[in-house]
C-alpha atoms as a PDB file:
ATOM      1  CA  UNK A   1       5.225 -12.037 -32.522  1.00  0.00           C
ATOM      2  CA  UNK A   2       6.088 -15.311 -30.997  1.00  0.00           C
ATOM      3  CA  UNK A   3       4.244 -16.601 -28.041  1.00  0.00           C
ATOM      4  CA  UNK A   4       6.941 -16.122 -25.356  1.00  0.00           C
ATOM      5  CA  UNK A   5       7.339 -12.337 -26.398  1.00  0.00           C
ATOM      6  CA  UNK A   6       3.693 -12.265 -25.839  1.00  0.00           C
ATOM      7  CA  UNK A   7       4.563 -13.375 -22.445  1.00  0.00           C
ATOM      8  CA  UNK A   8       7.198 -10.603 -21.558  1.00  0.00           C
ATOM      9  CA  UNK A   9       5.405  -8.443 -22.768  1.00  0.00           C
ATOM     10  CA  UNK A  10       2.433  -9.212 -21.136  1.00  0.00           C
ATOM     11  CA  UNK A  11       4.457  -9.637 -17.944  1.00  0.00           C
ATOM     12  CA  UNK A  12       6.197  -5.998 -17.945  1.00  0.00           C
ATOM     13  CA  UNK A  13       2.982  -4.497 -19.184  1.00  0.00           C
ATOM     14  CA  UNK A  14       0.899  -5.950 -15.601  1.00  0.00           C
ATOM     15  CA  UNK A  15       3.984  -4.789 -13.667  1.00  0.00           C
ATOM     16  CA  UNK A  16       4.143  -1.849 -14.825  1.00  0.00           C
ATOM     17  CA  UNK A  17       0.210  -0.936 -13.769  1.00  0.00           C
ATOM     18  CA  UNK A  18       1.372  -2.344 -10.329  1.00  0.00           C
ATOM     19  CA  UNK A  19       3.758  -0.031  -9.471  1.00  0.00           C
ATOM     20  CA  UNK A  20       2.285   1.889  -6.675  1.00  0.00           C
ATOM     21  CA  UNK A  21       0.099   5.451  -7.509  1.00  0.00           C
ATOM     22  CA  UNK A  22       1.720   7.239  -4.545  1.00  0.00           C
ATOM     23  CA  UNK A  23       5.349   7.247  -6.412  1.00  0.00           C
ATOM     24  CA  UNK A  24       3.744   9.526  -8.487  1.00  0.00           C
ATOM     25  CA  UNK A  25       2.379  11.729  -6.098  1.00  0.00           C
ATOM     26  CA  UNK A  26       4.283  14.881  -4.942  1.00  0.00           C
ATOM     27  CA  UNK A  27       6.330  14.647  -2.065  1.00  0.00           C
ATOM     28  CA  UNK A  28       5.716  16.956   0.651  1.00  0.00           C
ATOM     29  CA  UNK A  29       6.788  20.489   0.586  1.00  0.00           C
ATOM     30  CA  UNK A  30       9.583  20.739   2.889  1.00  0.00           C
ATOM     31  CA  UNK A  31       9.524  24.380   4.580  1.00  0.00           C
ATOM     32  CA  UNK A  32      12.077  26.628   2.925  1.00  0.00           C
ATOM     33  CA  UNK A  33      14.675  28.336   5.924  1.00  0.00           C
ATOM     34  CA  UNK A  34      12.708  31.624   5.432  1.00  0.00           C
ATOM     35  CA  UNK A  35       9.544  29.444   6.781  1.00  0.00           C
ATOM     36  CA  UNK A  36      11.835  27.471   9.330  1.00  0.00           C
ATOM     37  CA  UNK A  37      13.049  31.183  10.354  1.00  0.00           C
ATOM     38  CA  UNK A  38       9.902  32.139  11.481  1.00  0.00           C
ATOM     39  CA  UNK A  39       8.887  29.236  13.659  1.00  0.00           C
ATOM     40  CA  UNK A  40       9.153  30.369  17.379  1.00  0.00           C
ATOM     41  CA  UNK A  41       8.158  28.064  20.881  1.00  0.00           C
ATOM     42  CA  UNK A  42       6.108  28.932  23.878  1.00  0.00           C
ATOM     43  CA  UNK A  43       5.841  27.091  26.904  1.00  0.00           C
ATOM     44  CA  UNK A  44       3.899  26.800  29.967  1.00  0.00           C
ATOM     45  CA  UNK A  45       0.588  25.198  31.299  1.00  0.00           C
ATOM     46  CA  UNK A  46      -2.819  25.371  29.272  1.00  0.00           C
ATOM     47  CA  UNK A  47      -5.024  27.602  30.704  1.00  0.00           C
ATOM     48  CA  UNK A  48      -8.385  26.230  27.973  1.00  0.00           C
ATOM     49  CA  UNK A  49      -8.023  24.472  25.179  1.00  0.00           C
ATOM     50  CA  UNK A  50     -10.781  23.844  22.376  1.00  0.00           C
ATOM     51  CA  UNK A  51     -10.367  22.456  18.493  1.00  0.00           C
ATOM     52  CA  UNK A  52      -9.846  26.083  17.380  1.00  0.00           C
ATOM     53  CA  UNK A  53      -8.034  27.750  19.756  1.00  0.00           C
ATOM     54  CA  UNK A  54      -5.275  27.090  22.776  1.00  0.00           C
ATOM     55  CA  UNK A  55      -4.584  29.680  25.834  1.00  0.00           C
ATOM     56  CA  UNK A  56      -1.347  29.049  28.026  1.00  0.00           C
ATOM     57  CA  UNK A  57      -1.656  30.166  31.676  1.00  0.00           C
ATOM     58  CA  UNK A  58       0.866  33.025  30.337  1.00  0.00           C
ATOM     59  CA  UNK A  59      -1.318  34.937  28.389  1.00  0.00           C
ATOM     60  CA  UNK A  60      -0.921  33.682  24.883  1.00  0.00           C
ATOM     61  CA  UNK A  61      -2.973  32.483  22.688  1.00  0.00           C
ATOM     62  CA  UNK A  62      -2.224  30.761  19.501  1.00  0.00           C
ATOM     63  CA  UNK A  63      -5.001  29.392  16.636  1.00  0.00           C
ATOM     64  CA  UNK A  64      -4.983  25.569  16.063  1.00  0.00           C
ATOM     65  CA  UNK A  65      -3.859  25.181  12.491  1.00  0.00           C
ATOM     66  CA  UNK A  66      -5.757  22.685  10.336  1.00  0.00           C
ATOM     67  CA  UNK A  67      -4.704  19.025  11.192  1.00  0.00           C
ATOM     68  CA  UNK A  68      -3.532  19.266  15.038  1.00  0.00           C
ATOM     69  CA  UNK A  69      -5.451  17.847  17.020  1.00  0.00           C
ATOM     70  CA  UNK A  70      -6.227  19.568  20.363  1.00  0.00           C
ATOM     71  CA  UNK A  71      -8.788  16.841  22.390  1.00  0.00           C
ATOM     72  CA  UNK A  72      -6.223  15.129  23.945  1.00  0.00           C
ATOM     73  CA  UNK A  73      -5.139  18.573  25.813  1.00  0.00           C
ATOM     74  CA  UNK A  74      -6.638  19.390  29.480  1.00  0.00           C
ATOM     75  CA  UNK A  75      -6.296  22.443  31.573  1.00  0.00           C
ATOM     76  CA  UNK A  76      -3.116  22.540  33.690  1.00  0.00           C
ATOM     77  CA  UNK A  77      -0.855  20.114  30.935  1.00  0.00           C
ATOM     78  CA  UNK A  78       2.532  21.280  30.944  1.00  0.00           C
ATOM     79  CA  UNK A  79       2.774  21.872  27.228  1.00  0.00           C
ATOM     80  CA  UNK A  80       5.439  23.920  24.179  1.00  0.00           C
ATOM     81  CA  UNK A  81       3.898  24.706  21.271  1.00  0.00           C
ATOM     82  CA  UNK A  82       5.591  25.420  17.892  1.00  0.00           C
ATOM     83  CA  UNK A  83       3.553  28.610  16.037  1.00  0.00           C
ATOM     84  CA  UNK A  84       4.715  31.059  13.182  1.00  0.00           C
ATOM     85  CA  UNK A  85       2.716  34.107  12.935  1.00  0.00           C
ATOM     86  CA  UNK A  86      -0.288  34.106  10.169  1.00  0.00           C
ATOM     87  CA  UNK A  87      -2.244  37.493   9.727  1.00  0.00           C
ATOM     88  CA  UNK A  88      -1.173  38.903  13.174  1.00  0.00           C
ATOM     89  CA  UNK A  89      -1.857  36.186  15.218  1.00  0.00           C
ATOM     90  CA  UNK A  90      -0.339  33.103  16.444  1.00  0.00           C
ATOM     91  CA  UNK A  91      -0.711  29.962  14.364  1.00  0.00           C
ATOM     92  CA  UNK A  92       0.045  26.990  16.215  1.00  0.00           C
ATOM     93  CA  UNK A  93       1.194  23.798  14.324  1.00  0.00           C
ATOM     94  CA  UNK A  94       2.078  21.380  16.747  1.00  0.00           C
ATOM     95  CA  UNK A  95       1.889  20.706  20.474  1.00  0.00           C
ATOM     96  CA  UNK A  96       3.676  18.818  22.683  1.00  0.00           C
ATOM     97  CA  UNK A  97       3.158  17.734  26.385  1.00  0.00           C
ATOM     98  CA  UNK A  98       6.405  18.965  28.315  1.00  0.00           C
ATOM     99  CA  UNK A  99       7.260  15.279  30.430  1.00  0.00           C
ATOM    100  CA  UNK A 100       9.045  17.829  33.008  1.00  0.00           C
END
């Protein structure tokens, strides 16, 4: 092998370990239109609000799902909240503050 194939091939074989890990990991799993289906919205004013758990002034209550983040949230904020239901109850997975 002459030197300047060493080269290239040195060359492609240092680009090639550069290339970056997270093309090879899975994208993420975009919600089929059975899950999409299912999503429904609430809206109104919190009544509490905790990490597990948020109550609208309304009367319902929906379960924080893992990853949303609830400790920006007061009493009284104006909010909608996506949810599907999970195991008969509500299962919210994301909140928004209503700028209304």
């Amino acid at each position: 092998m002459t030197r300047s194939n060493k080269i290239v091939l040195a060359a492609l074989a240092a680009l090639s370990l550069s290339a970056p890990l997270s093309a090879l990991a899975a994208p993420p799993k975009a919600k089929s239109h059975s899950e999409r289906a299912h999503e429904q919205y609430a809206s109104g004013a919190i009544a509490s609000v905790s990490a597990q758990e948020i109550k609208l002034s309304g009367g319902e209550t929906f379960k924080v799902a893992p990853g949303v983040r609830t400790a920006s949230y007061k009493a009284g904020d104006k909010v909608s909240v996506r949810y599907t239901m999970k195991d008969g109850a509500r299962l919210a997975d994301q909140v928004m503050i209503n700028k209304n």
